[in-house]
C-alpha atoms as a PDB file:
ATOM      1  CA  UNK A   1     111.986  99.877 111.483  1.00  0.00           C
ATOM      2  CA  UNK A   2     112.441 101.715 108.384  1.00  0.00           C
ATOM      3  CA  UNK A   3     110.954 102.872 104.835  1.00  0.00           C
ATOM      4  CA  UNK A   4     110.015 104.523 102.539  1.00  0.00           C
ATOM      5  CA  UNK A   5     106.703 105.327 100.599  1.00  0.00           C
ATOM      6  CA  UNK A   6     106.421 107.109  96.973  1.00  0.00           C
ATOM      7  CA  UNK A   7     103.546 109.295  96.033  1.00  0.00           C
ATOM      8  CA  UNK A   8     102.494 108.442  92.559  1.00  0.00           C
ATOM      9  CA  UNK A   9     100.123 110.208  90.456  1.00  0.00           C
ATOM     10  CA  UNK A  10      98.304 108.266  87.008  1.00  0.00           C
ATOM     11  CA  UNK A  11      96.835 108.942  84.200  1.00  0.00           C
ATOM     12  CA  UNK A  12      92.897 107.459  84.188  1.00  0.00           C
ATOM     13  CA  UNK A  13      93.834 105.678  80.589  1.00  0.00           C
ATOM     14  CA  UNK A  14      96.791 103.854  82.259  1.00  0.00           C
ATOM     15  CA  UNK A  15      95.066 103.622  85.634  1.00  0.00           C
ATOM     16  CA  UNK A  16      94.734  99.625  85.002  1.00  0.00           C
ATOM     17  CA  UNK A  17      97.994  99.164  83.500  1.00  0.00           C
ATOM     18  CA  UNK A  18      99.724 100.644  86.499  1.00  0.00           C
ATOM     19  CA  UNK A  19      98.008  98.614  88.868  1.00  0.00           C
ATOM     20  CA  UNK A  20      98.483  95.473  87.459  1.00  0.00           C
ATOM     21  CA  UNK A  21     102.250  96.439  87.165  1.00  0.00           C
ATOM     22  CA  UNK A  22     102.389  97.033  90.904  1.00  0.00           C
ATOM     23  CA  UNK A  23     101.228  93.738  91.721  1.00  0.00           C
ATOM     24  CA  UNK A  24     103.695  91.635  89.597  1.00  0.00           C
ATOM     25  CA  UNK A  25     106.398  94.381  90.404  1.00  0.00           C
ATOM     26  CA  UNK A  26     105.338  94.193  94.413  1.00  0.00           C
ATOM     27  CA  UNK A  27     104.855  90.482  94.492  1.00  0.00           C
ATOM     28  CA  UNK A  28     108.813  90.419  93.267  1.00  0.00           C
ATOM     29  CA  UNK A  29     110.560  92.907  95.069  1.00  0.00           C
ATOM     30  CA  UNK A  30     109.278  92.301  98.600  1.00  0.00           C
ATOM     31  CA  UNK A  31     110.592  88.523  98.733  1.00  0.00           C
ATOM     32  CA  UNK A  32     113.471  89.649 100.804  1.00  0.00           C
ATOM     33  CA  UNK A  33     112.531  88.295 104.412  1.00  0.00           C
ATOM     34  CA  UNK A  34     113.691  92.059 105.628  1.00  0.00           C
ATOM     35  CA  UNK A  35     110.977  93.675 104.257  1.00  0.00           C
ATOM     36  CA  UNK A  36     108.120  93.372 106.671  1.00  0.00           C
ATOM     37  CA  UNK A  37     105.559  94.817 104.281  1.00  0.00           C
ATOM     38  CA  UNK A  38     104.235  96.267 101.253  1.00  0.00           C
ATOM     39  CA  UNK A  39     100.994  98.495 100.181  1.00  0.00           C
ATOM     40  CA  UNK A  40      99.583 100.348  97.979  1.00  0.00           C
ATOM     41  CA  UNK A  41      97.179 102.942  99.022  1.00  0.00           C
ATOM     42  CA  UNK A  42      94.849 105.193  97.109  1.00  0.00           C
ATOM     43  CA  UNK A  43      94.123 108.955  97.668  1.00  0.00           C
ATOM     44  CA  UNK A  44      90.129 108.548  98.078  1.00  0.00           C
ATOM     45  CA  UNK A  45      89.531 112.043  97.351  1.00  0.00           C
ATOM     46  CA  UNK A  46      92.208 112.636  94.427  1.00  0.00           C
ATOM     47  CA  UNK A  47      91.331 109.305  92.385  1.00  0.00           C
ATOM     48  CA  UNK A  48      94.377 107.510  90.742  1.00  0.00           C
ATOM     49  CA  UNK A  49      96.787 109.433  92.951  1.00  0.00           C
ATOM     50  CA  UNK A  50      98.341 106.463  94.485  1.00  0.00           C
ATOM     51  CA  UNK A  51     100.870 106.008  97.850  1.00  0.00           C
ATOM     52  CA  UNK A  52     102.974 103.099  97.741  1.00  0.00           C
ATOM     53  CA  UNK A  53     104.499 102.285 101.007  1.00  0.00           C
ATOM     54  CA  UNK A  54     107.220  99.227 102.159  1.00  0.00           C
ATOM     55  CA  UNK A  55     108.592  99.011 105.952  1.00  0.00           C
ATOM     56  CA  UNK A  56     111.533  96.701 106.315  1.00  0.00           C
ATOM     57  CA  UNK A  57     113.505  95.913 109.471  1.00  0.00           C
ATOM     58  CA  UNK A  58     116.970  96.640 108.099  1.00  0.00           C
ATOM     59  CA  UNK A  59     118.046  99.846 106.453  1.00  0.00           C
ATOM     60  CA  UNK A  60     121.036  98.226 105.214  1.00  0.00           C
ATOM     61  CA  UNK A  61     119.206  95.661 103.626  1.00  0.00           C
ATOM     62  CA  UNK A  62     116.554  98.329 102.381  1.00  0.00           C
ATOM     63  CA  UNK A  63     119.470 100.625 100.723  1.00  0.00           C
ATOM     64  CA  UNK A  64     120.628  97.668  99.054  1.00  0.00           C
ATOM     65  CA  UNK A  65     117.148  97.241  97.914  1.00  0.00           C
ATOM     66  CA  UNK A  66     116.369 101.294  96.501  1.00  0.00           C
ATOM     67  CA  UNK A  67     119.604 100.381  94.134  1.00  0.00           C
ATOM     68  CA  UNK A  68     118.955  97.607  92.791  1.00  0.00           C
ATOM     69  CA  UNK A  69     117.947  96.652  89.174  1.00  0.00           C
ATOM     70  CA  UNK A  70     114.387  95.193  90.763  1.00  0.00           C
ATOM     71  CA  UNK A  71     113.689  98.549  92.127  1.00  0.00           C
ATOM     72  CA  UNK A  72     114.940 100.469  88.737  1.00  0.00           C
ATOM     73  CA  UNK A  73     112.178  98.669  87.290  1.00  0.00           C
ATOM     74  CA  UNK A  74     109.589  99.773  89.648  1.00  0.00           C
ATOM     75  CA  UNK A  75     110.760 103.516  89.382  1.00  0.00           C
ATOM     76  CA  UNK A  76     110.682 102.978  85.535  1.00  0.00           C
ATOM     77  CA  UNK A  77     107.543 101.871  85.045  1.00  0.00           C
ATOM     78  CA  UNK A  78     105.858 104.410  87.456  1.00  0.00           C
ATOM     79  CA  UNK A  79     107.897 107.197  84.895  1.00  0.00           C
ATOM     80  CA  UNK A  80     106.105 105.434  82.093  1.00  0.00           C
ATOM     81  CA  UNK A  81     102.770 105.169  83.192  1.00  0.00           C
ATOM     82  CA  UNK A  82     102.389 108.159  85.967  1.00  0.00           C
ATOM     83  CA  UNK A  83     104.249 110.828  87.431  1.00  0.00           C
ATOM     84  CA  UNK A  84     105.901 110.745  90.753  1.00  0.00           C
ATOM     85  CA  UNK A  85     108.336 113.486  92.055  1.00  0.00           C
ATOM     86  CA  UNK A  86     108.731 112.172  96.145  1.00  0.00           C
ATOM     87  CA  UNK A  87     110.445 109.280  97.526  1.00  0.00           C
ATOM     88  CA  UNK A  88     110.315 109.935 101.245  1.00  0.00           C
ATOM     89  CA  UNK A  89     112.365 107.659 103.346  1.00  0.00           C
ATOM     90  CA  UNK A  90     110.859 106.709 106.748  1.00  0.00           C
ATOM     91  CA  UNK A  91     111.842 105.286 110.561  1.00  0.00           C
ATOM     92  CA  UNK A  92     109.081 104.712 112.080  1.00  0.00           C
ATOM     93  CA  UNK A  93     108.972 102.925 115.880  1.00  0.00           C
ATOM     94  CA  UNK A  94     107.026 100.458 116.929  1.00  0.00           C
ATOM     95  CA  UNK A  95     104.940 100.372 119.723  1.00  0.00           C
ATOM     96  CA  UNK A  96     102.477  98.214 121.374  1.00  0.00           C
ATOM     97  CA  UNK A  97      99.102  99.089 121.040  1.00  0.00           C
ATOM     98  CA  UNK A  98      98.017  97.651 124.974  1.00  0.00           C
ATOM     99  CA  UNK A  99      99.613 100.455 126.443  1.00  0.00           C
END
């Protein structure tokens, strides 16, 4: 499995406005049946610093995904309403939790 996850930090004023973005922008660019899943977290101790996180099950498919125009928007509206300077790309392995 692979991903990637992209630390995002907001504004309080625009706190609202980002979040609602992310859910119309999230709801849209996970419909690809490769991506396995999609959150956004936030940094309980540093409010409005946010970690937004997807895991998909092909990096080809994924690549495609980080360049397309769907994506652009998601980077371009985290530029307008926060700052972000990390996109970390993940593999991750899964394991079963029974041992």
């Amino acid at each position: 499995m692979v991903g990637f996850e992209i630390l995002v930090n907001v504004p309080r004023d625009k706190r609202q406005e980002f979040l609602q973005t992310c859910e119309l922008l999230g709801n849209a660019s996970c419909r690809d049946s490769a991506c396995l899943r999609q959150t956004l977290f936030e940094n309980v101790t540093q409010l409005n610093q946010f970690l937004w996180v997807e895991h998909w099950n092909d990096a080809t498919l994924m690549d495609a995904h980080l360049k397309s125009g769907r994506f652009g928007v998601l980077l371009g509206a985290i530029a307008v309403l926060g700052e972000s300077n990390q996109l970390l790309r993940l593999e991750t392995e899964d394991f079963d939790e029974r041992g």
